[in-house]
N, C-alpha and C. Protein backbone atom coordinates (compact mmCIF):
# COMPACT_ATOMS: atom_id res chain seq x y z
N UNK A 1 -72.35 111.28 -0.46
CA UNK A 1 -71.43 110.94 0.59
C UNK A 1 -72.17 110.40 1.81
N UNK A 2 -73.49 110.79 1.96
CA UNK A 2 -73.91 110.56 2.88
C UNK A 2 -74.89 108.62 3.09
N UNK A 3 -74.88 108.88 1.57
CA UNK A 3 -75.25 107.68 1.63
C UNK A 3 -74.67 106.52 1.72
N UNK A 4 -73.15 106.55 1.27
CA UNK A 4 -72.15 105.31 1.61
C UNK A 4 -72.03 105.58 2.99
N UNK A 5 -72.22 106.29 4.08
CA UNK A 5 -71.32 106.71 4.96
C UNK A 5 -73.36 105.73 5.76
N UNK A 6 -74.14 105.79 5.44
CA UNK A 6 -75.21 105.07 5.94
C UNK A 6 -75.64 103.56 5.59
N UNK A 7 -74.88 103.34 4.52
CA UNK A 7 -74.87 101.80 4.39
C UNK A 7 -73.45 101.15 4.83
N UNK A 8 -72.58 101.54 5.22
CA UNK A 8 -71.32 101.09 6.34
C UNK A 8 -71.92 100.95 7.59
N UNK A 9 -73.09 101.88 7.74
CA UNK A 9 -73.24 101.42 9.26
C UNK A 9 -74.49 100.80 9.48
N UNK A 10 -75.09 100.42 8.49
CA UNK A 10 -76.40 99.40 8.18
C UNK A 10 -75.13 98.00 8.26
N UNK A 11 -74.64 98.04 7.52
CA UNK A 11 -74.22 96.40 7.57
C UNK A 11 -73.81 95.95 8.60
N UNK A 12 -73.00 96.26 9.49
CA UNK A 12 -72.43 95.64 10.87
C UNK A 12 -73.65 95.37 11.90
N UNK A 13 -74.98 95.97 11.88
CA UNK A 13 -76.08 95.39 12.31
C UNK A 13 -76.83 94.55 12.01
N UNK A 14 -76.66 94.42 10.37
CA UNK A 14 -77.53 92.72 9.34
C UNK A 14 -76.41 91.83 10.00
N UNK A 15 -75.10 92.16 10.02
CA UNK A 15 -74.41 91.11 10.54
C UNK A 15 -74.34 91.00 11.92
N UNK A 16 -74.71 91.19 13.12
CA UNK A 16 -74.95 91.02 13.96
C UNK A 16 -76.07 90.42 14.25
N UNK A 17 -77.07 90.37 13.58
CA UNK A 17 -78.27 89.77 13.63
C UNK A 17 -78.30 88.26 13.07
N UNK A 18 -77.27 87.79 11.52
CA UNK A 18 -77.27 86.91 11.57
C UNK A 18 -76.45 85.97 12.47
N UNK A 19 -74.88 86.69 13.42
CA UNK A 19 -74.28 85.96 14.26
C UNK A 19 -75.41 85.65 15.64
N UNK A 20 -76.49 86.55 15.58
CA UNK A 20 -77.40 86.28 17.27
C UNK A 20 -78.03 85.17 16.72
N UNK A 21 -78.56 85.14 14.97
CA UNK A 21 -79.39 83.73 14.66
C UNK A 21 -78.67 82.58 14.65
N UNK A 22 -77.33 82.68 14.36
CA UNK A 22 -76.74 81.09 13.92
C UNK A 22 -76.46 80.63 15.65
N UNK A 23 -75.89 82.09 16.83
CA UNK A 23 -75.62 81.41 18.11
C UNK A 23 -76.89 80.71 18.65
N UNK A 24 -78.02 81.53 18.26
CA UNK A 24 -79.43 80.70 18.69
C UNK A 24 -79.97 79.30 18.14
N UNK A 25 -79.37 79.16 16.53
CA UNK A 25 -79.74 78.15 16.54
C UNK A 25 -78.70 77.36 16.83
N UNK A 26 -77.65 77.06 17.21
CA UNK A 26 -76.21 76.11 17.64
C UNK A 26 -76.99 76.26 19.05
N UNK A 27 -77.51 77.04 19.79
CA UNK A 27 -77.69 76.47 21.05
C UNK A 27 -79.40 75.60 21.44
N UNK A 28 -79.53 75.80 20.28
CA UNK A 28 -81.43 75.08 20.23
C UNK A 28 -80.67 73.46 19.52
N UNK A 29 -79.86 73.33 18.86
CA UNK A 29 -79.21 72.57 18.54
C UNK A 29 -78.71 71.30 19.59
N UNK A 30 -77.64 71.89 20.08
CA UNK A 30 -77.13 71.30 21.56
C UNK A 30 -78.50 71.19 22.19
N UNK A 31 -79.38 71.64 22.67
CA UNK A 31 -80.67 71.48 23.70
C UNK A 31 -81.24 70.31 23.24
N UNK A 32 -81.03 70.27 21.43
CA UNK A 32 -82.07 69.04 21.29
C UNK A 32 -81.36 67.69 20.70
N UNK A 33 -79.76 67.79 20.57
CA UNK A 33 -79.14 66.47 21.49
C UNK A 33 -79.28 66.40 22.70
N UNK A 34 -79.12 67.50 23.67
CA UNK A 34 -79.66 66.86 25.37
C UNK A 34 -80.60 66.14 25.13
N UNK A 35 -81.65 66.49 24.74
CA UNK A 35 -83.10 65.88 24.64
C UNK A 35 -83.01 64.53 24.40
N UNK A 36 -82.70 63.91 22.93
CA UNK A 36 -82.30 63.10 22.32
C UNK A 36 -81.61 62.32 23.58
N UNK A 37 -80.62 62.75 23.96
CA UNK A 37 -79.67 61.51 25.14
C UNK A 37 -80.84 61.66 25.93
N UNK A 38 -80.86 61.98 26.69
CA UNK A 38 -82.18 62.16 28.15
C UNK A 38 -83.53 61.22 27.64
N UNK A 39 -83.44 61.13 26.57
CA UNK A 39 -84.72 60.05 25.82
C UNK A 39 -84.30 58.59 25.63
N UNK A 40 -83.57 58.73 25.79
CA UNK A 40 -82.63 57.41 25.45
C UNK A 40 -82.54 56.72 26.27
N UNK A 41 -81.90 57.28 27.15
CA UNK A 41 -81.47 57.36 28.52
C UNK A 41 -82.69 56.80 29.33
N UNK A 42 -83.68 57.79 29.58
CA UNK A 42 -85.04 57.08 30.28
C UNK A 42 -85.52 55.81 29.51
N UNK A 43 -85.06 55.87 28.36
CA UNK A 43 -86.10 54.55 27.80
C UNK A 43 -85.99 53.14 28.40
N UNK A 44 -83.86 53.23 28.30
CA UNK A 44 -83.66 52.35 28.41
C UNK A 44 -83.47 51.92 30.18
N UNK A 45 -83.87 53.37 30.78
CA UNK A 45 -83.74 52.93 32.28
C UNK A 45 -84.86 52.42 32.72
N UNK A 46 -86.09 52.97 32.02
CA UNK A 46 -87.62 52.10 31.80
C UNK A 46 -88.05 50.75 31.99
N UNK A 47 -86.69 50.41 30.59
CA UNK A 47 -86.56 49.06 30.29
C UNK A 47 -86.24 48.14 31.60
N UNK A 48 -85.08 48.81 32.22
CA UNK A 48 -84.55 48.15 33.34
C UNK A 48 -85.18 47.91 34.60
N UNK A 49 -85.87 49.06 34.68
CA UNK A 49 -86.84 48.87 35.41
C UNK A 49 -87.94 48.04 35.47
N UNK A 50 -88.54 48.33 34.42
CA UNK A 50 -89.45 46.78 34.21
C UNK A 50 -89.10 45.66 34.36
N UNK A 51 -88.57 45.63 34.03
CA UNK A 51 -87.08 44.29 34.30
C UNK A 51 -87.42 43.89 35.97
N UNK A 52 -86.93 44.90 36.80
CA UNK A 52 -86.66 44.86 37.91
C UNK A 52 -88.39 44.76 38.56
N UNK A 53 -89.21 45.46 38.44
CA UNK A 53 -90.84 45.49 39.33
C UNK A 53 -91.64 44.47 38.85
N UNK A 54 -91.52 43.78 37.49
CA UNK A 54 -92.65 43.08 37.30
C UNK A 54 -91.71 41.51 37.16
N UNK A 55 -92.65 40.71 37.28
CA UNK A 55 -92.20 39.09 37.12
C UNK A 55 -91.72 38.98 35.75
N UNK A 56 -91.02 38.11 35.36
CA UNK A 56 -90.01 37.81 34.59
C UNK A 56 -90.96 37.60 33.89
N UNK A 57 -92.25 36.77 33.73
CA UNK A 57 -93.33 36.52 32.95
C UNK A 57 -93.94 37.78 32.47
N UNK A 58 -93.97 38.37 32.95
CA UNK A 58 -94.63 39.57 32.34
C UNK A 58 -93.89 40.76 32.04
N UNK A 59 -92.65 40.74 32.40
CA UNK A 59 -91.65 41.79 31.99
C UNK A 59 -91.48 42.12 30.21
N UNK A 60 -91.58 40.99 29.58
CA UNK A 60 -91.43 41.37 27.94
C UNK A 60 -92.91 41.97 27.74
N UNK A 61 -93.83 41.57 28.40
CA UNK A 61 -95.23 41.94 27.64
C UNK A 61 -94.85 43.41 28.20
N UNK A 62 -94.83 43.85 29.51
CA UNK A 62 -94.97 45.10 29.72
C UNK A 62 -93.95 46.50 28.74
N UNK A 63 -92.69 45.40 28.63
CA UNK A 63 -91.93 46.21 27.72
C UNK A 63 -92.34 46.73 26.52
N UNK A 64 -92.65 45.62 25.90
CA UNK A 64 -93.72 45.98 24.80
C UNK A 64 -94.67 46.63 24.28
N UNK A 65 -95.68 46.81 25.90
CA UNK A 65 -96.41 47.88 25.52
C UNK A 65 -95.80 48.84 26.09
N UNK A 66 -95.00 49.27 26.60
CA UNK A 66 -94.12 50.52 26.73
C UNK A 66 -93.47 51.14 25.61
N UNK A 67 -92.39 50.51 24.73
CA UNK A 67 -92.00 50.79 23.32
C UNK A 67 -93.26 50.81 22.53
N UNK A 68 -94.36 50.19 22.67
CA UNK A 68 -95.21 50.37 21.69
C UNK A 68 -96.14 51.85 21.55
N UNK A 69 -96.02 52.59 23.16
CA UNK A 69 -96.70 53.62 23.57
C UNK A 69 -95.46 54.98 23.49
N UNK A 70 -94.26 54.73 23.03
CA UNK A 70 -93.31 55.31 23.15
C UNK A 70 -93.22 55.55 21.58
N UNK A 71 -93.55 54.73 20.64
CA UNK A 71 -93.60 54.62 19.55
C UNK A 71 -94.84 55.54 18.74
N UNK A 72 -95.67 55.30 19.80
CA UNK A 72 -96.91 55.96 19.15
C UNK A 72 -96.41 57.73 19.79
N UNK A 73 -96.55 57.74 20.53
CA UNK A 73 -96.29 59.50 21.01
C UNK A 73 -94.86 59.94 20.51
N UNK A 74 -94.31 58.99 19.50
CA UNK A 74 -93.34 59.77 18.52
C UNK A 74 -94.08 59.62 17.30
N UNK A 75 -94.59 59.14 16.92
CA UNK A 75 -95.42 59.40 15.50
C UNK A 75 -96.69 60.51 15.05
N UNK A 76 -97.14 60.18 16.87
CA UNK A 76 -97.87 61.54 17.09
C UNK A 76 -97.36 62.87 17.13
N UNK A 77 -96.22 63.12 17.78
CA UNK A 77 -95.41 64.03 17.63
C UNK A 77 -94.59 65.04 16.56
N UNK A 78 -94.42 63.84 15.56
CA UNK A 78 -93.90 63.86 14.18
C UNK A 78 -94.81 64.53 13.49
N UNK A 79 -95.92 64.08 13.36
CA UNK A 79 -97.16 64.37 12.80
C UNK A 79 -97.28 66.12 13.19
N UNK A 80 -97.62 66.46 14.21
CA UNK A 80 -97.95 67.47 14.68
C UNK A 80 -96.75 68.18 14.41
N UNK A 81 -95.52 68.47 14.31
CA UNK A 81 -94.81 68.92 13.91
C UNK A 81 -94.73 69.32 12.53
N UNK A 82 -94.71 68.34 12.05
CA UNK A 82 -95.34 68.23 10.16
C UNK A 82 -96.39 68.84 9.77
N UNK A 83 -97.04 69.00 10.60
CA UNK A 83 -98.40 70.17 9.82
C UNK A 83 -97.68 71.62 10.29
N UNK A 84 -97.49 71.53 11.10
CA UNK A 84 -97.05 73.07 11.32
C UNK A 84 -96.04 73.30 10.05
């Protein structure tokens, strides 16, 4: 008797633990669409910017190496993620 009466009250704590994991990950979730927009977002305000500080002559080159350095510190990133 004593032992059903100790696994009734084991389970409502495994299940509480997986509702604290799924709210944690739904909110690491949402954090890393913020991220995602906020990346976007600067890239393309980057863009505009360059646009706007450098001469029209040199505005595509600079863009370029901007996406090109934006490109690399996501591959680098990727990478380092991937080994872990």
């Amino acid at each position: 008797m004593d032992n059903e009466h100790n696994s009734l009250e084991e389970k409502p704590f495994h299940e509480d633990k997986s509702l604290i994991k799924n709210i944690n990950l739904a909110v690491v979730i949402m954090l890393v669409v913020l991220i995602f927009i906020a990346m976007f977002t600067f890239f393309f305000s980057m863009q505009e910017a360059i646009s706007v500080l450098f001469y029209p002559q040199y505005a595509a080159l600079v863009k370029a190496i901007f996406s090109l350095v934006i490109i690399g510190l996501g591959v680098y990133l990727v990478k380092m993620f991937l080994k872990k």
